[in-house]
C-alpha atoms as a PDB file:
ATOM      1  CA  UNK A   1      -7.422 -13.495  -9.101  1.00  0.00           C
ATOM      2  CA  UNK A   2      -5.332 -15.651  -7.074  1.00  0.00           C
ATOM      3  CA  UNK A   3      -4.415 -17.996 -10.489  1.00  0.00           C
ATOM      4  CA  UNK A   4      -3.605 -15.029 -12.550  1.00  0.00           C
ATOM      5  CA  UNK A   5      -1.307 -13.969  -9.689  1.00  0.00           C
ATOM      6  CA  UNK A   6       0.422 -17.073  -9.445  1.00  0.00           C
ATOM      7  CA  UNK A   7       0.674 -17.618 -13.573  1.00  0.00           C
ATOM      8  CA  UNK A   8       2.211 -14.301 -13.548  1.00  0.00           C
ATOM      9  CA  UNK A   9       4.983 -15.120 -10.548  1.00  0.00           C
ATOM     10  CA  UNK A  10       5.529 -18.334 -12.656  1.00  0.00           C
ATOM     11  CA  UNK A  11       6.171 -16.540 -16.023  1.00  0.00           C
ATOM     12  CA  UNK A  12       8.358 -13.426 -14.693  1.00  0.00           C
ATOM     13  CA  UNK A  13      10.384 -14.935 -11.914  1.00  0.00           C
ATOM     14  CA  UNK A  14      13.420 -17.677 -12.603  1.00  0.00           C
ATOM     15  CA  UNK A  15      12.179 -19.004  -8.840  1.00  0.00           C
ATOM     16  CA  UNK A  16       9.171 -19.456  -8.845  1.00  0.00           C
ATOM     17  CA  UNK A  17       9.822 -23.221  -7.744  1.00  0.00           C
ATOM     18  CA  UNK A  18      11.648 -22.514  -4.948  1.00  0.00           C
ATOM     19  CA  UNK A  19       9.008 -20.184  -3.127  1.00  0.00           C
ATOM     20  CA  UNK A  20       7.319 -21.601   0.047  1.00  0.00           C
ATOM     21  CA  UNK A  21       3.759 -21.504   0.237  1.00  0.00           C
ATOM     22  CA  UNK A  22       3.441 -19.030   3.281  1.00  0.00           C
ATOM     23  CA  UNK A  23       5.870 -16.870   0.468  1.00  0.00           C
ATOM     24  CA  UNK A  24       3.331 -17.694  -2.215  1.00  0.00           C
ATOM     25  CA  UNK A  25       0.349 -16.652   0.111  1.00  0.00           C
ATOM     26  CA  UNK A  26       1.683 -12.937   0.845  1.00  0.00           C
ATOM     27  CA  UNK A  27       2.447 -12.377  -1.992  1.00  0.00           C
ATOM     28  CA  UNK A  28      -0.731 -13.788  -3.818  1.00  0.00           C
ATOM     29  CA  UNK A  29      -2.210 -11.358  -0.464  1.00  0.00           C
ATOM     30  CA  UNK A  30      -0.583  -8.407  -1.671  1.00  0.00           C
ATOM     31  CA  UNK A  31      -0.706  -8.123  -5.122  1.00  0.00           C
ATOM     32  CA  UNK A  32      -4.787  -8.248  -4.885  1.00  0.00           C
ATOM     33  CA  UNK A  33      -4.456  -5.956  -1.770  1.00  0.00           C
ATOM     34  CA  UNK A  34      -3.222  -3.797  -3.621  1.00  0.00           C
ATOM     35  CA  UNK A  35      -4.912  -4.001  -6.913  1.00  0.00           C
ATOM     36  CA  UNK A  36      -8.344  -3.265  -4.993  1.00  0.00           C
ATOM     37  CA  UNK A  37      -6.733  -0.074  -3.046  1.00  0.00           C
ATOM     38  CA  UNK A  38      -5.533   1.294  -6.448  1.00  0.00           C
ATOM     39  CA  UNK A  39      -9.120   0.782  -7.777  1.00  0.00           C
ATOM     40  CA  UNK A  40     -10.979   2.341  -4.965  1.00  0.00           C
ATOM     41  CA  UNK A  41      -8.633   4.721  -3.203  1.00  0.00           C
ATOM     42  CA  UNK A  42      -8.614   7.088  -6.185  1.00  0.00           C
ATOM     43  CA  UNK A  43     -12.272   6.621  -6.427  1.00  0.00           C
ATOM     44  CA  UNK A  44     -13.768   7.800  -3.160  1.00  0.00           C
ATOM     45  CA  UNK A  45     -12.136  10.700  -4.177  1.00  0.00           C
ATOM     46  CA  UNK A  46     -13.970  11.138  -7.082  1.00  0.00           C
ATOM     47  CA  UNK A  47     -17.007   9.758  -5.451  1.00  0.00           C
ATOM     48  CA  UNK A  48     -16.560  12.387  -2.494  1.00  0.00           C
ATOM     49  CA  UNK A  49     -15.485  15.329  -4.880  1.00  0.00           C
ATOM     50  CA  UNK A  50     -17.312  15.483  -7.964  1.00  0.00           C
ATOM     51  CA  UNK A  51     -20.505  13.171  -7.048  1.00  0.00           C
ATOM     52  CA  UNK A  52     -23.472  15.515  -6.678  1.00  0.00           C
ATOM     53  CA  UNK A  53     -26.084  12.299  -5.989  1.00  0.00           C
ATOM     54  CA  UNK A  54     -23.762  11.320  -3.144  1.00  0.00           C
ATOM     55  CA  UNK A  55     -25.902  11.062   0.415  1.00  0.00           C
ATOM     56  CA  UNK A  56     -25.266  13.926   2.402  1.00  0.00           C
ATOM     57  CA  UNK A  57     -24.945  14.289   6.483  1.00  0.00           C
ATOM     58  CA  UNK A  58     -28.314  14.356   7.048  1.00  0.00           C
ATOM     59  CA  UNK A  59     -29.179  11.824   4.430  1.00  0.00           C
ATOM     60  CA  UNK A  60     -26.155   9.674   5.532  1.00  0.00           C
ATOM     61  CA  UNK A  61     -28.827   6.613   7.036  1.00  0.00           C
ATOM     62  CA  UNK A  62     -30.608   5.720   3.926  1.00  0.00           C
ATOM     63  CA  UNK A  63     -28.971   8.448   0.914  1.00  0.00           C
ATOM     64  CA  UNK A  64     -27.682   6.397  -2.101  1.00  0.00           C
ATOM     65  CA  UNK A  65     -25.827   6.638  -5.445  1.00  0.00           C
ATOM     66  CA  UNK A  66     -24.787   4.796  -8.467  1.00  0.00           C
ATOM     67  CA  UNK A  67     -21.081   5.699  -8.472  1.00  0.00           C
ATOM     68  CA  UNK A  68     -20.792   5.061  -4.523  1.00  0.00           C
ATOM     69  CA  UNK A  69     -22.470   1.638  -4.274  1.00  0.00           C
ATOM     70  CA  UNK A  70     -20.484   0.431  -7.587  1.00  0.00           C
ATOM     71  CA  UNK A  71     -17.069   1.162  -5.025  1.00  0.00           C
ATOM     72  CA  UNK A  72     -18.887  -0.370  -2.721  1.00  0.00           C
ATOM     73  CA  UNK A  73     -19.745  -3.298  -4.960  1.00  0.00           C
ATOM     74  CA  UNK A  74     -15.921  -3.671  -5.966  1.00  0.00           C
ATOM     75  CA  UNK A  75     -14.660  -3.751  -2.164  1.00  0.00           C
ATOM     76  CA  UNK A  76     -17.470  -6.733  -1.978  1.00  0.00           C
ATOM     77  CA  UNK A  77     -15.840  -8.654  -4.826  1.00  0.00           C
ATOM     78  CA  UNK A  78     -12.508  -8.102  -3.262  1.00  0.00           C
ATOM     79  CA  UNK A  79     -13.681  -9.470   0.046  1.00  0.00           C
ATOM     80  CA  UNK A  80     -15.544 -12.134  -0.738  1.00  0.00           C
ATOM     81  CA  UNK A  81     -12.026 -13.239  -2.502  1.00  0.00           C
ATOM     82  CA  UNK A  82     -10.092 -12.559   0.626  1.00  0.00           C
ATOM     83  CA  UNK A  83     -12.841 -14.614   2.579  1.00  0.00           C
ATOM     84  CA  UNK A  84     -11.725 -17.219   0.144  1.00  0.00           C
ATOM     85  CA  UNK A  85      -8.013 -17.034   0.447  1.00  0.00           C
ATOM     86  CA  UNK A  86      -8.041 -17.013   4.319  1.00  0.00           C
ATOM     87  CA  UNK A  87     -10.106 -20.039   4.601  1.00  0.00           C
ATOM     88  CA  UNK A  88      -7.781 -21.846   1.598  1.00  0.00           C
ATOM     89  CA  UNK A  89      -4.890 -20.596   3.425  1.00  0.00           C
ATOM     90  CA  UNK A  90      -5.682 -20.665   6.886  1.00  0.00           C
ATOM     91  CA  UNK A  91      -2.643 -21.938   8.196  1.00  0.00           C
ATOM     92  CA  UNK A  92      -0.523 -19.038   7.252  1.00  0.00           C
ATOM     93  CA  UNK A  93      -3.177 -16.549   7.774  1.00  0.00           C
ATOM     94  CA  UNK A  94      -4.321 -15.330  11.761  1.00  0.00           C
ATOM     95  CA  UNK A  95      -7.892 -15.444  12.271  1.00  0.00           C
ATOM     96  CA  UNK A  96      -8.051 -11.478  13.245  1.00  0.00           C
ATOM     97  CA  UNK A  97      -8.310 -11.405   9.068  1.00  0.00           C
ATOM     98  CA  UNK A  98     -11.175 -13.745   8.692  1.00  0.00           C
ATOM     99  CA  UNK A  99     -12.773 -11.319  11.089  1.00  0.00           C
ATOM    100  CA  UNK A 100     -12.093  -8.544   8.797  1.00  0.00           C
ATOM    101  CA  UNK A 101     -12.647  -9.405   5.774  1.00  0.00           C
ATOM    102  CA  UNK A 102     -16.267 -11.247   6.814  1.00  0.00           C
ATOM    103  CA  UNK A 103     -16.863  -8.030   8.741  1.00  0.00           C
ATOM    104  CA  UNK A 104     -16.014  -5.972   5.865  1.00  0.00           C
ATOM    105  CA  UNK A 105     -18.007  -7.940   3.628  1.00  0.00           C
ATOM    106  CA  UNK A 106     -21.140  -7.564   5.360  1.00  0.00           C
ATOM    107  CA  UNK A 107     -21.044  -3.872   5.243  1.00  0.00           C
ATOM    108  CA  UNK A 108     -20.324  -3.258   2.323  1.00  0.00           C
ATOM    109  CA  UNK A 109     -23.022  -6.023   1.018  1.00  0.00           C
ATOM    110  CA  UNK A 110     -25.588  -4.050   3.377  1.00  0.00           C
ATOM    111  CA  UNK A 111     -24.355  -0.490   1.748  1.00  0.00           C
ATOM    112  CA  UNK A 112     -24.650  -1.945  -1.798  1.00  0.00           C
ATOM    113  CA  UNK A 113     -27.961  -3.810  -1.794  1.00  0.00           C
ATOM    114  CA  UNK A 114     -29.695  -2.517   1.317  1.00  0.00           C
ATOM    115  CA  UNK A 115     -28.089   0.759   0.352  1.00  0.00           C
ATOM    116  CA  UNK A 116     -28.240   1.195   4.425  1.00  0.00           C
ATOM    117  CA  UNK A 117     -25.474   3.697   5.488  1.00  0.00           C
ATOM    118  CA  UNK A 118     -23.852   4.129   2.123  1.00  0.00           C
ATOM    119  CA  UNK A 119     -22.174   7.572   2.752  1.00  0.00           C
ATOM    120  CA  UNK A 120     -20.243   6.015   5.998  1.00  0.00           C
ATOM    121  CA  UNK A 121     -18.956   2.867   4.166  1.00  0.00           C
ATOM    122  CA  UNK A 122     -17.767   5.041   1.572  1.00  0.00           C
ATOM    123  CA  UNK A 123     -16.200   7.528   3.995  1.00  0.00           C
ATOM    124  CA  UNK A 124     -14.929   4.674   5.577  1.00  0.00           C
ATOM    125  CA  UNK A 125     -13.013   3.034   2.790  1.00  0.00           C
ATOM    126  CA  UNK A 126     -10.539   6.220   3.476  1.00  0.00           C
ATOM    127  CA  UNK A 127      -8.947   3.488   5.701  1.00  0.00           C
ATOM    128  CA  UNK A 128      -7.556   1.624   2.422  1.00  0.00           C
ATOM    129  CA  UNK A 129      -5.189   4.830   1.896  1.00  0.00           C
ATOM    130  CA  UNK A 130      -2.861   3.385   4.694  1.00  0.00           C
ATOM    131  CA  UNK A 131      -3.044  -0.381   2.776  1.00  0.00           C
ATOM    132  CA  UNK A 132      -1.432   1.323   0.289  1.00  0.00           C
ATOM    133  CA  UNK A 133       1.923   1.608   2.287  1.00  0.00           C
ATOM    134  CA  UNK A 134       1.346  -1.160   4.054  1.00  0.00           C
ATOM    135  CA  UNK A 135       1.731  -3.347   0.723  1.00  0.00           C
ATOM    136  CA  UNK A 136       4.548  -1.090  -0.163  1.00  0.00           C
ATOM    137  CA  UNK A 137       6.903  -2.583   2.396  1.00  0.00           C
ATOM    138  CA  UNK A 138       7.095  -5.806   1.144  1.00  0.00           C
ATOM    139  CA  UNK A 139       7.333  -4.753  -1.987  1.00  0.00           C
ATOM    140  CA  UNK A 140      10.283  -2.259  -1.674  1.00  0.00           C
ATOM    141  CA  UNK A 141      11.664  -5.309   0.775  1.00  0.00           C
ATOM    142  CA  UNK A 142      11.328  -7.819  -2.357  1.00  0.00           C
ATOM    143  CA  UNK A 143      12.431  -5.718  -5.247  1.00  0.00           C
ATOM    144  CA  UNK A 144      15.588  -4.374  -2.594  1.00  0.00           C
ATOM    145  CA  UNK A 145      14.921  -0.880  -2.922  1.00  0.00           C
ATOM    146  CA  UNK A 146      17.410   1.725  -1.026  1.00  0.00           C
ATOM    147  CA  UNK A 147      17.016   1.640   2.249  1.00  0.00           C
ATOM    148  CA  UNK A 148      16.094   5.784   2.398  1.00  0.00           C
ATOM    149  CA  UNK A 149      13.271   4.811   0.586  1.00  0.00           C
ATOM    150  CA  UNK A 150      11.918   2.129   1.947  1.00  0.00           C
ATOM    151  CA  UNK A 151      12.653   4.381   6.015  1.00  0.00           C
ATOM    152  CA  UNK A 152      10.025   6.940   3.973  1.00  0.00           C
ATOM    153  CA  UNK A 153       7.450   4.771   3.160  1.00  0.00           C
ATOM    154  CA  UNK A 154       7.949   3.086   6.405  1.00  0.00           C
ATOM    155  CA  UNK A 155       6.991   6.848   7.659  1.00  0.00           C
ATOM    156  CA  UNK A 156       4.011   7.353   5.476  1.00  0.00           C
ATOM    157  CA  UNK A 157       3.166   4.433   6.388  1.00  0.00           C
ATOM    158  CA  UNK A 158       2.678   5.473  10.127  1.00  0.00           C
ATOM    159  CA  UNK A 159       1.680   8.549   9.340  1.00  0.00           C
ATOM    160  CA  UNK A 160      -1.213   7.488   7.491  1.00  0.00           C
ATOM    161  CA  UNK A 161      -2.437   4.379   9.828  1.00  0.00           C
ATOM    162  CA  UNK A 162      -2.173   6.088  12.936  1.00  0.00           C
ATOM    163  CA  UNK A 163      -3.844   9.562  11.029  1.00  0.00           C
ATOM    164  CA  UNK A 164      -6.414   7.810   9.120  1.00  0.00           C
ATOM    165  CA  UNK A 165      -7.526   4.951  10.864  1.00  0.00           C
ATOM    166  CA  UNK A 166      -7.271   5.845  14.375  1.00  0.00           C
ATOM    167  CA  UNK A 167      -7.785   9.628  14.682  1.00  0.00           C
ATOM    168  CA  UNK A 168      -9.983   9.898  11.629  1.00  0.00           C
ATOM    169  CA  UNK A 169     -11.426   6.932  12.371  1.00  0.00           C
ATOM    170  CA  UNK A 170     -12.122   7.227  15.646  1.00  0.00           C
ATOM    171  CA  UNK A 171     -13.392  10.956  15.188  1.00  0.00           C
ATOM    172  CA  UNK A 172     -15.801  10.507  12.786  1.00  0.00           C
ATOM    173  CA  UNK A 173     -16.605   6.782  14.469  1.00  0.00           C
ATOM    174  CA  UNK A 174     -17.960   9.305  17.035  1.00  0.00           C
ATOM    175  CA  UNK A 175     -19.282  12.424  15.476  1.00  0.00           C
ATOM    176  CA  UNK A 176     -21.309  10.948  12.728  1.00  0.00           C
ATOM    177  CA  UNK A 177     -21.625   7.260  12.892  1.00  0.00           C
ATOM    178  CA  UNK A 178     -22.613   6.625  16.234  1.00  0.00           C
ATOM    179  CA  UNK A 179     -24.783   9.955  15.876  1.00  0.00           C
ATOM    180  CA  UNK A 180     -26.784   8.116  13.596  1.00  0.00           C
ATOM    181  CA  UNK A 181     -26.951   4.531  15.205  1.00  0.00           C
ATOM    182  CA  UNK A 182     -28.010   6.463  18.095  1.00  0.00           C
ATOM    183  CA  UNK A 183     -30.986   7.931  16.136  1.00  0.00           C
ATOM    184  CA  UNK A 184     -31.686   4.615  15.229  1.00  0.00           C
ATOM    185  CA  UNK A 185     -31.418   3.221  18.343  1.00  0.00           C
ATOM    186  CA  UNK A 186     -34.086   5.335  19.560  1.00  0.00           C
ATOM    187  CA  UNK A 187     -37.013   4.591  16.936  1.00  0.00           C
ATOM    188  CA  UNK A 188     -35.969   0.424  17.174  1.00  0.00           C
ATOM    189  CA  UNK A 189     -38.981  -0.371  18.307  1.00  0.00           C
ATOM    190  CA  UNK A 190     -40.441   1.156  15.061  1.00  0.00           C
ATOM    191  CA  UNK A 191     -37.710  -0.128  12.665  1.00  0.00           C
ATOM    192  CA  UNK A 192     -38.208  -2.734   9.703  1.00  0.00           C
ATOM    193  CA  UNK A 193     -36.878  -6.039  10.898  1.00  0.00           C
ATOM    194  CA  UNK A 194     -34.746  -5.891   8.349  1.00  0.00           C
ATOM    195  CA  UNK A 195     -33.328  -2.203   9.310  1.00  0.00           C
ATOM    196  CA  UNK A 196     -33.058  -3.540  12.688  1.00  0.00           C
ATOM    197  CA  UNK A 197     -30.529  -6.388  11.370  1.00  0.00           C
ATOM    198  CA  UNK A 198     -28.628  -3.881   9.393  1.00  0.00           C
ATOM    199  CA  UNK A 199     -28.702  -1.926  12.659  1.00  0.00           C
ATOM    200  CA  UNK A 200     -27.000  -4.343  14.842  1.00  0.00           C
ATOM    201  CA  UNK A 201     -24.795  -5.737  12.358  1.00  0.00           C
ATOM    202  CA  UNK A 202     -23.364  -2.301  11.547  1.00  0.00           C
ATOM    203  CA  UNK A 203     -23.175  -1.221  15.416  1.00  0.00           C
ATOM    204  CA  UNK A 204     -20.778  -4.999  15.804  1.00  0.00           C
ATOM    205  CA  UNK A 205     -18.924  -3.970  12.724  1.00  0.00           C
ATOM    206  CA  UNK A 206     -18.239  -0.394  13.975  1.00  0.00           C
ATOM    207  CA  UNK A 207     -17.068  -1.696  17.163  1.00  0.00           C
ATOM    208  CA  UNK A 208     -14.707  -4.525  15.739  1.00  0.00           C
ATOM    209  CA  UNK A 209     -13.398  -3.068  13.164  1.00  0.00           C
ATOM    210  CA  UNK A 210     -11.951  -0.027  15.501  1.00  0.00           C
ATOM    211  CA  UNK A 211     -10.854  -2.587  18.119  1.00  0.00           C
ATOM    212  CA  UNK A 212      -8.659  -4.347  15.323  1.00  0.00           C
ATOM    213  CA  UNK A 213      -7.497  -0.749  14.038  1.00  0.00           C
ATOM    214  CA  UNK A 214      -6.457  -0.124  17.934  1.00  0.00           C
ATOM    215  CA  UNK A 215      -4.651  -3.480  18.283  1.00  0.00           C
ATOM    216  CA  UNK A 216      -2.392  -3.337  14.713  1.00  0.00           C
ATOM    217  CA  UNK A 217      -1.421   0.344  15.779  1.00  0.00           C
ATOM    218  CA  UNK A 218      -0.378  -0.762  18.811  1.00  0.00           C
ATOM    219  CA  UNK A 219       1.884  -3.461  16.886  1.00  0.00           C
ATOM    220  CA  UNK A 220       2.857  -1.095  14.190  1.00  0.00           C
ATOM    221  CA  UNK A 221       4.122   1.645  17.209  1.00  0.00           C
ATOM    222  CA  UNK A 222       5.592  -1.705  18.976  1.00  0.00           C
ATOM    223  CA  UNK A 223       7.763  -1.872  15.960  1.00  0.00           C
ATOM    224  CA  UNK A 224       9.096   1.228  15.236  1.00  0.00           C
ATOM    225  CA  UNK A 225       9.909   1.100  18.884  1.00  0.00           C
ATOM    226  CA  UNK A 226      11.778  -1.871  18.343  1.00  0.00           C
ATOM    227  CA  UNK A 227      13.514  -0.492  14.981  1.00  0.00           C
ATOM    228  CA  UNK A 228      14.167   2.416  17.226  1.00  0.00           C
ATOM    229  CA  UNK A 229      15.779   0.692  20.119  1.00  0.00           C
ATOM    230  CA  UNK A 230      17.839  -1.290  17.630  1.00  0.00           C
ATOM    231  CA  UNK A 231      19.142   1.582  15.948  1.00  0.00           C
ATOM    232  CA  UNK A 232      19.968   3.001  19.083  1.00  0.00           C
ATOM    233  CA  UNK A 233      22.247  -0.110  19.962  1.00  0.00           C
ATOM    234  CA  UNK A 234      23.769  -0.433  17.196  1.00  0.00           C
ATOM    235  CA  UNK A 235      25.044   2.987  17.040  1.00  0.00           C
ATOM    236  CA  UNK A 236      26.685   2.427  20.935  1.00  0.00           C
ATOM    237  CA  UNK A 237      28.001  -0.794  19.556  1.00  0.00           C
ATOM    238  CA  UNK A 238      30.140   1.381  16.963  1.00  0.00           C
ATOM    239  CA  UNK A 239      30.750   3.842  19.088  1.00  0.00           C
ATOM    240  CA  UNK A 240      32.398   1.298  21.620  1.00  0.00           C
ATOM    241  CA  UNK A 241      34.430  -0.249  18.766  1.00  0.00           C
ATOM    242  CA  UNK A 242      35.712   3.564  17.715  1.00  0.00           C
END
């Protein structure tokens, strides 16, 4: 993925030569970023919709189906490629994304061959909507797209992080994921070893991957305040020269 990315950059653009690798990183980031959201985005919603074998609540622990673990399946191939590109890259990359992406990889690995909490990872992958947007401010930066535009998506953007990830997130985190560890939790004694792994490994997932969702919200409200506060100034800056 990453060398058709790069023979592409080197074909279409005059200056390609010139980039810097930590340029050449994002961008190889992105463009696979968002490849893998425009696969699987659309699907869940098919999946969710129109899937009649798709695990219900109360078959949510151990329910399965074809169409769900095959989005499941591509989210694995995508992360075990973004496993790859942090480690290559390491020095342009923080390591709160190696924790991701191997966190991400393991459930989704453990929802498509242990089929163990399929419905959840699926639900789950919701979280990609907000990627979407994310991706979409560098590339409206890049390709210098009006500046209303890119304040919209900049909008959606927050909209869709903040709605998705934390209060989605963190509601159904609560009313039907830990409902079910819970239930788990309570027969462990009784559990497969191999349930139990799945078990504890999901529970540290859970956790993580909703303290990381926390901590970039708190960056992405940090910078509209900023933008904000700048706006603000530079407004009383004209105002002063007027």
């Amino acid at each position: 993925m990453s060398y058709v990315t790069l023979s592409a950059c080197e074909h279409y653009s005059s200056s390609f030569d010139k980039w810097e690798e930590s340029y050449v990183v994002q961008v190889i980031a992105k463009v696979n970023s968002m490849l893998h959201v425009l696969l699987v985005v659309p699907g869940i919603f098919i999946v969710l919709l129109f899937d009649q074998s798709f695990p219900s609540a109360e078959d949510s622990l151990f329910g399965t189906s074809l169409n769900a673990r095959f989005l499941t399946a591509i989210s694995c191939g995508y992360f075990i490629w973004d496993i790859c590109h942090v480690v290559w890259y390491q020095k342009h990359v923080g390591p709160a994304f190696l924790l991701h992406a191997i966190m991400c990889l393991g459930v989704y690995l453990v929802s498509t061959l242990g089929q163990f909490m399929l419905r959840h990872s699926v639900v789950v992958l919701l979280f990609e909507i907000s990627t979407i947007f994310v991706n979409l401010v560098f590339f409206l930066n890049e390709f210098k797209a009006p500046g209303i535009i890119q304040a919209i998506n900049k909008g959606i953007l927050f909209i869709s992080f903040i709605g998705v990830r934390i209060i989605f997130g963190l509601y159904y985190t609560w009313t039907a994921v830990i409902t079910d560890l819970i239930r788990l939790y309570n027969a462990y004694e009784v559990l497969p070893a191999l349930t139990k792994f799945h078990f504890v490994f999901s529970a540290s997932a859970l956790l993580l991957a909703n303290c990381l969702n926390i901590f970039w919200a708190s960056l992405l409200v940090a910078k509209l305040v900023e933008m904000v506060a700048g706006g603000d100034s530079t407004n009383k800056q004209k105002e002063k020269k007027n």
